[in-house]
N, C-alpha and C. Protein backbone atom coordinates (compact mmCIF):
# COMPACT_ATOMS: atom_id res chain seq x y z
N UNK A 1 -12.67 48.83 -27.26
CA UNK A 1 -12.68 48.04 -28.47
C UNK A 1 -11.63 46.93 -28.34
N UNK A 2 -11.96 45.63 -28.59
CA UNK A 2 -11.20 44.34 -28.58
C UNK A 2 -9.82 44.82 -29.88
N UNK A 3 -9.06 44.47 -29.33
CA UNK A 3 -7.81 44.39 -29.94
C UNK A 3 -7.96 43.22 -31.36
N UNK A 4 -6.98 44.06 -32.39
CA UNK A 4 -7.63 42.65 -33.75
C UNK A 4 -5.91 41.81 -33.17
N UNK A 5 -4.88 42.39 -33.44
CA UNK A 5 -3.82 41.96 -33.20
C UNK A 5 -3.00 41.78 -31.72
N UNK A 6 -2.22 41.01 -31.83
CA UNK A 6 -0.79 40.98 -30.81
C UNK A 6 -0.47 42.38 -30.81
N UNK A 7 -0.07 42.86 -31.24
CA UNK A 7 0.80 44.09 -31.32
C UNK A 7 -0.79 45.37 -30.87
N UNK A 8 -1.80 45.44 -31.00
CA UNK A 8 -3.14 45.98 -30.83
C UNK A 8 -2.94 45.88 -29.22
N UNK A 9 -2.71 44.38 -29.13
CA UNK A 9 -3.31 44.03 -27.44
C UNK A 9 -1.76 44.19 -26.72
N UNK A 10 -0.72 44.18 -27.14
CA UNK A 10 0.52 45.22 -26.78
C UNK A 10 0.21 46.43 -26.13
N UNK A 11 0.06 47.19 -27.06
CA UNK A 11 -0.56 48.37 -27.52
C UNK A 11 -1.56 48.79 -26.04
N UNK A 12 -2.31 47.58 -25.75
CA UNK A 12 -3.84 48.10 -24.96
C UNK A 12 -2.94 48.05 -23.22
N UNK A 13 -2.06 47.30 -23.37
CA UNK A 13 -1.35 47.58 -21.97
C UNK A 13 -0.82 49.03 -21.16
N UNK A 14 -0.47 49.72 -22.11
CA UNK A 14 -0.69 51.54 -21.60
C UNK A 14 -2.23 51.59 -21.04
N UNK A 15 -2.78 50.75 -20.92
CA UNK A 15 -4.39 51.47 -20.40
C UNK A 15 -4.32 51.00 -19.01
N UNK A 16 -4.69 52.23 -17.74
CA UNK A 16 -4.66 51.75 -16.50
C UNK A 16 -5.60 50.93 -16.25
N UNK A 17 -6.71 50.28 -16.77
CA UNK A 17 -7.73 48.89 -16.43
C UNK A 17 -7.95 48.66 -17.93
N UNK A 18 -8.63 47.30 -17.72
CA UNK A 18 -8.69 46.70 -18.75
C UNK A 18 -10.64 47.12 -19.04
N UNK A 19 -10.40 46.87 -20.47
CA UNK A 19 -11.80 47.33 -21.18
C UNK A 19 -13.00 46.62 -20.41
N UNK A 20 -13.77 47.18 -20.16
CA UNK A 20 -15.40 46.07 -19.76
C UNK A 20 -15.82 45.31 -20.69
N UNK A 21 -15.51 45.62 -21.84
CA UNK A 21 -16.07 44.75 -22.72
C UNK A 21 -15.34 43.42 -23.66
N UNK A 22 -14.03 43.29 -22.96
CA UNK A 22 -13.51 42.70 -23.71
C UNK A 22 -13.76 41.16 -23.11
N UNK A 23 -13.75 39.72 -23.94
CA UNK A 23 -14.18 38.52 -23.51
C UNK A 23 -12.84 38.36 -21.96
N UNK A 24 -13.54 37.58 -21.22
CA UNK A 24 -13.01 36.66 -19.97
C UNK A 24 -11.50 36.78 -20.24
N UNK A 25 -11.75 36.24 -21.03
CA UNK A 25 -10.21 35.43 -21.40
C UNK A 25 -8.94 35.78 -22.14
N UNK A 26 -9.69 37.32 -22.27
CA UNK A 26 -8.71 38.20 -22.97
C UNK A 26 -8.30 39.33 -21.52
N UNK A 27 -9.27 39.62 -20.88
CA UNK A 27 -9.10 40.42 -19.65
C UNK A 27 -7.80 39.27 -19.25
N UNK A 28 -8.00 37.96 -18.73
CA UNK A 28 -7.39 37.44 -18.00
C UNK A 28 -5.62 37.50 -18.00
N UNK A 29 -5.39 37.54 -20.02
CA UNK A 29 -4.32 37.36 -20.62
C UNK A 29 -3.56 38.98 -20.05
N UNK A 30 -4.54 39.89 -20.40
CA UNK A 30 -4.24 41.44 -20.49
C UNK A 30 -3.78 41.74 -18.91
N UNK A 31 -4.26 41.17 -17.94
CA UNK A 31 -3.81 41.07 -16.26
C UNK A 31 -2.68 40.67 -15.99
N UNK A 32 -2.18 39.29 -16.55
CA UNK A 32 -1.06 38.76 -17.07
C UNK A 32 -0.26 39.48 -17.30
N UNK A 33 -0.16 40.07 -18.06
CA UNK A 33 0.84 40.99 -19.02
C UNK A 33 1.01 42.07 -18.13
N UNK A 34 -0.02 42.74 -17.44
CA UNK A 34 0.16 43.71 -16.91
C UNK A 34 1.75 43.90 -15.30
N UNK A 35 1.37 42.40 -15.00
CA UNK A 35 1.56 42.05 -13.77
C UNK A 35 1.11 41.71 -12.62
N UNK A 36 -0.04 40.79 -12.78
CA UNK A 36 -1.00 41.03 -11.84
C UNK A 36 -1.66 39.71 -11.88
N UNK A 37 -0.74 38.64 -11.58
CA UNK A 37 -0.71 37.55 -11.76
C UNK A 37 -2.19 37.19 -11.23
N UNK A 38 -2.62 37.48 -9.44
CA UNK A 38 -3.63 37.33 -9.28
C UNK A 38 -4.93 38.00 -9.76
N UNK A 39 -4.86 39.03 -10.44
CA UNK A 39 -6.38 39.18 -10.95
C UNK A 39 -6.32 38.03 -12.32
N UNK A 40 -5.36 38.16 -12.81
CA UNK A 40 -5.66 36.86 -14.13
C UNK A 40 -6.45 35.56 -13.82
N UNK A 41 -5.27 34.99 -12.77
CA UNK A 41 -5.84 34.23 -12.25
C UNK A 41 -7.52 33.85 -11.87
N UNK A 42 -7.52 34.59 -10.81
CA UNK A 42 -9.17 34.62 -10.47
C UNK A 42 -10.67 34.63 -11.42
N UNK A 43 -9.68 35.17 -12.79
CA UNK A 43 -10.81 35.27 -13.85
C UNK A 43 -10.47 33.63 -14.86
N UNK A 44 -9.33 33.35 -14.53
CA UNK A 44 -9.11 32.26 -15.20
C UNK A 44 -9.93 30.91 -14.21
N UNK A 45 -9.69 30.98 -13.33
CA UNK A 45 -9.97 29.44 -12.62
C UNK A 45 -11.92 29.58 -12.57
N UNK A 46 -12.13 30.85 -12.67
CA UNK A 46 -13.88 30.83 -13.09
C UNK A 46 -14.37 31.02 -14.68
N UNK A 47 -13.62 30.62 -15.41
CA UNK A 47 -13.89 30.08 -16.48
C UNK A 47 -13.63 28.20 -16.82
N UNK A 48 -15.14 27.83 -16.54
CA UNK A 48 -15.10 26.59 -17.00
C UNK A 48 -15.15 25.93 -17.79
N UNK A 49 -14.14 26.17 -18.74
CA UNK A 49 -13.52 25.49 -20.38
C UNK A 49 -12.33 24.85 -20.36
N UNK A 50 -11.98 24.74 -21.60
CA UNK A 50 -10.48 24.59 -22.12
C UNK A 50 -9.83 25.42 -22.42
N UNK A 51 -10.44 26.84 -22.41
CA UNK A 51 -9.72 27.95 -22.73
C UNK A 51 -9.49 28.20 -21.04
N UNK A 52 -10.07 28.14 -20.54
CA UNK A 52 -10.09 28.84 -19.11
C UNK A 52 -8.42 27.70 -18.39
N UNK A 53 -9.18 26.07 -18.67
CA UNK A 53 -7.89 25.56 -18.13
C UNK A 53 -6.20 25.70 -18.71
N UNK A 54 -6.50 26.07 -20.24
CA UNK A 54 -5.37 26.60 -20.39
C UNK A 54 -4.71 27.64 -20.07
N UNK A 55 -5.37 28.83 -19.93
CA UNK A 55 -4.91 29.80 -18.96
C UNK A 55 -4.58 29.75 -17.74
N UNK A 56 -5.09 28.55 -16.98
CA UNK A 56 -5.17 28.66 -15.85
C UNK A 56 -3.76 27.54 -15.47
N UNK A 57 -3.20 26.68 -16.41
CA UNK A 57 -1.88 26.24 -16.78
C UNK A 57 -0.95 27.01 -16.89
N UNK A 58 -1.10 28.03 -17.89
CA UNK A 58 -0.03 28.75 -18.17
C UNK A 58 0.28 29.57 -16.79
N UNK A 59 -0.39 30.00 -15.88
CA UNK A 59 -0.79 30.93 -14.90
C UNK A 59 0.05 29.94 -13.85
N UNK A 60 -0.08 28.43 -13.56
CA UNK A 60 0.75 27.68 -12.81
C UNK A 60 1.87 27.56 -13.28
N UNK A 61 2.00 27.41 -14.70
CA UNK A 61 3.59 27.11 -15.24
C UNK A 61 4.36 28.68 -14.96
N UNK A 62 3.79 29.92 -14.67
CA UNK A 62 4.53 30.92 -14.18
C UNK A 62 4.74 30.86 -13.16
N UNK A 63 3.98 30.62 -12.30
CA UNK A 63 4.39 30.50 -10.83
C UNK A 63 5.60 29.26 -10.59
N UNK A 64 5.83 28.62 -11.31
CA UNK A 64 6.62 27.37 -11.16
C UNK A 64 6.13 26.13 -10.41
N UNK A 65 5.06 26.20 -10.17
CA UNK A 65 3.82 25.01 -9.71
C UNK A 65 3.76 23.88 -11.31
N UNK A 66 4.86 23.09 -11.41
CA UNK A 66 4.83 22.66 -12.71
C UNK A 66 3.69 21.27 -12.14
N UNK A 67 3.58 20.69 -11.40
CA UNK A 67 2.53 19.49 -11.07
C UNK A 67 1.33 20.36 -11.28
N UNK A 68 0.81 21.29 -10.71
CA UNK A 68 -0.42 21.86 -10.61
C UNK A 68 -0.63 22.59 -12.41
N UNK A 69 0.63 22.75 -12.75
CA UNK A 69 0.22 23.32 -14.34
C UNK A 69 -0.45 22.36 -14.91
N UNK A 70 0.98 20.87 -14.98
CA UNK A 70 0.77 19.51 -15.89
C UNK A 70 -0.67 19.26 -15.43
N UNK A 71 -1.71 19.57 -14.70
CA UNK A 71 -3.39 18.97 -14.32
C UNK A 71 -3.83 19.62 -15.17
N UNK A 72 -3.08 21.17 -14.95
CA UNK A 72 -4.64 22.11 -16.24
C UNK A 72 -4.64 22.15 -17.39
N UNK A 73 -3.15 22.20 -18.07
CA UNK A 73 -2.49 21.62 -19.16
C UNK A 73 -3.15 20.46 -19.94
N UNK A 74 -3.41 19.06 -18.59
CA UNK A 74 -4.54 17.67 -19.38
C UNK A 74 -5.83 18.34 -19.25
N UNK A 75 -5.98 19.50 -18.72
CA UNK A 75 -7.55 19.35 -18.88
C UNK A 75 -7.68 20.73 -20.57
N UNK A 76 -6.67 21.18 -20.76
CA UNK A 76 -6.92 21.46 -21.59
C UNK A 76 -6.83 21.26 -22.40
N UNK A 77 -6.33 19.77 -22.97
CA UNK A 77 -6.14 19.06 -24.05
C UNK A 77 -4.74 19.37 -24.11
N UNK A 78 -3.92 19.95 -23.70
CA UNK A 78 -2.75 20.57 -24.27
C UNK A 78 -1.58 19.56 -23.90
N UNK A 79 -0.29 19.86 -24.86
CA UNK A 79 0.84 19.28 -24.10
C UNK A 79 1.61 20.27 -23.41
N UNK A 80 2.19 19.85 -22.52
CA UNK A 80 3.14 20.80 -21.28
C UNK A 80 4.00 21.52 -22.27
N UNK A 81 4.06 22.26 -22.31
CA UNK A 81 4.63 23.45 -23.35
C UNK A 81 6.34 23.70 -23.61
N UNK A 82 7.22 23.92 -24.08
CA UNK A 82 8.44 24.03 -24.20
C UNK A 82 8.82 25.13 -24.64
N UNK A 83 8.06 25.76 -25.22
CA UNK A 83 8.20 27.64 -25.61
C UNK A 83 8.35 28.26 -24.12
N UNK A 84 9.12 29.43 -24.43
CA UNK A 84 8.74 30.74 -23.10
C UNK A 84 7.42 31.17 -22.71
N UNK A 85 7.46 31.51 -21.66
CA UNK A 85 6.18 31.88 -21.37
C UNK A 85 5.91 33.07 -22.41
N UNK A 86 6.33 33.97 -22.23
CA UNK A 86 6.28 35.10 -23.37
C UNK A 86 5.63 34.41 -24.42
N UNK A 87 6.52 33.54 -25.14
CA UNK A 87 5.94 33.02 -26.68
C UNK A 87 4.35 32.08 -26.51
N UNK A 88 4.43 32.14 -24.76
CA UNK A 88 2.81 31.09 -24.80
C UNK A 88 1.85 32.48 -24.46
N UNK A 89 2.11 33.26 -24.13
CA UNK A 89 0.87 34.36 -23.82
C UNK A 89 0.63 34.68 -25.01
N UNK A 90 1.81 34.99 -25.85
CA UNK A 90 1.57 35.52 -27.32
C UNK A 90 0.77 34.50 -28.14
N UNK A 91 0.62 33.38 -28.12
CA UNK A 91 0.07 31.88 -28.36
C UNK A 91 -1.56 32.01 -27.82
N UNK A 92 -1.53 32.39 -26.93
CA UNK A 92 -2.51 32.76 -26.06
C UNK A 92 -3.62 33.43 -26.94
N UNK A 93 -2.79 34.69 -26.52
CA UNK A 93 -3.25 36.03 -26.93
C UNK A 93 -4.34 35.68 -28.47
N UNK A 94 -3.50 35.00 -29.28
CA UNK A 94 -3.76 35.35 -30.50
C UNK A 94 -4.92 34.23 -30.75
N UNK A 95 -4.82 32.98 -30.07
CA UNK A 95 -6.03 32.04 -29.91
C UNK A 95 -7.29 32.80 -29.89
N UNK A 96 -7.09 33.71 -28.80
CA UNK A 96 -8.50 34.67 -28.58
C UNK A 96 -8.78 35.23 -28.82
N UNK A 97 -7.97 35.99 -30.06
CA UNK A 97 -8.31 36.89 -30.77
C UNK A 97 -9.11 36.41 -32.04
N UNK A 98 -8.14 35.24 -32.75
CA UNK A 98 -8.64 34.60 -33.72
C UNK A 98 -10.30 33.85 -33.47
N UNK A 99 -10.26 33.38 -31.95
CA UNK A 99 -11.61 32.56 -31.58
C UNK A 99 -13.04 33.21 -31.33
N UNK A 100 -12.69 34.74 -30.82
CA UNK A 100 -13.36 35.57 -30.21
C UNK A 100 -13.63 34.91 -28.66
N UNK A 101 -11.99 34.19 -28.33
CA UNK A 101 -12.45 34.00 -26.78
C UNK A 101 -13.02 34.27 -25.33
């Protein structure tokens, strides 16, 4: 079952894999969090949106690839971010919850 909240999708990180049913882009966030920079990844750069390129920004701005973020960042409409990463997953998180991303 998709998480309604932040604190829900907290919560769903005690689970050793992530749900089958939950959208792309919430798996991707939940990989993230886990530690597992590259499975996020891989589900992020095959999502071809603005949700996908923003993830797939935030995913460079962790690695410290800040040129390769600032590309996915314009493609996601977004500006280069000044919050913690923490406060952008949580940013994240809650986009896709609210969107049904």
């Amino acid at each position: 079952m998709k998480p309604e909240t932040y604190v829900e999708f907290e919560r769903s990180l005690e689970l050793s894999g992530v749900p089958k049913d939950w959208p792309e882009a919430l798996k991707a966030a939940w990989y993230d969090a886990k530690g597992d920079w590259e499975a996020s990844h891989n589900i992020a750069q095959d999502m071809h949106n603005t949700l996908g390129s923003w993830l797939h920004a935030y995913l460079h701005r962790k690695e410290g690839d800040r040129f390769n973020a600032g590309y996915w960042y314009r493609l996601a409409k977004k500006e280069y971010p000044t919050i913690t990463l923490d406060e952008e997953l949580k940013v994240i998180v809650n986009y896709i919850l609210e969107n049904n991303g």
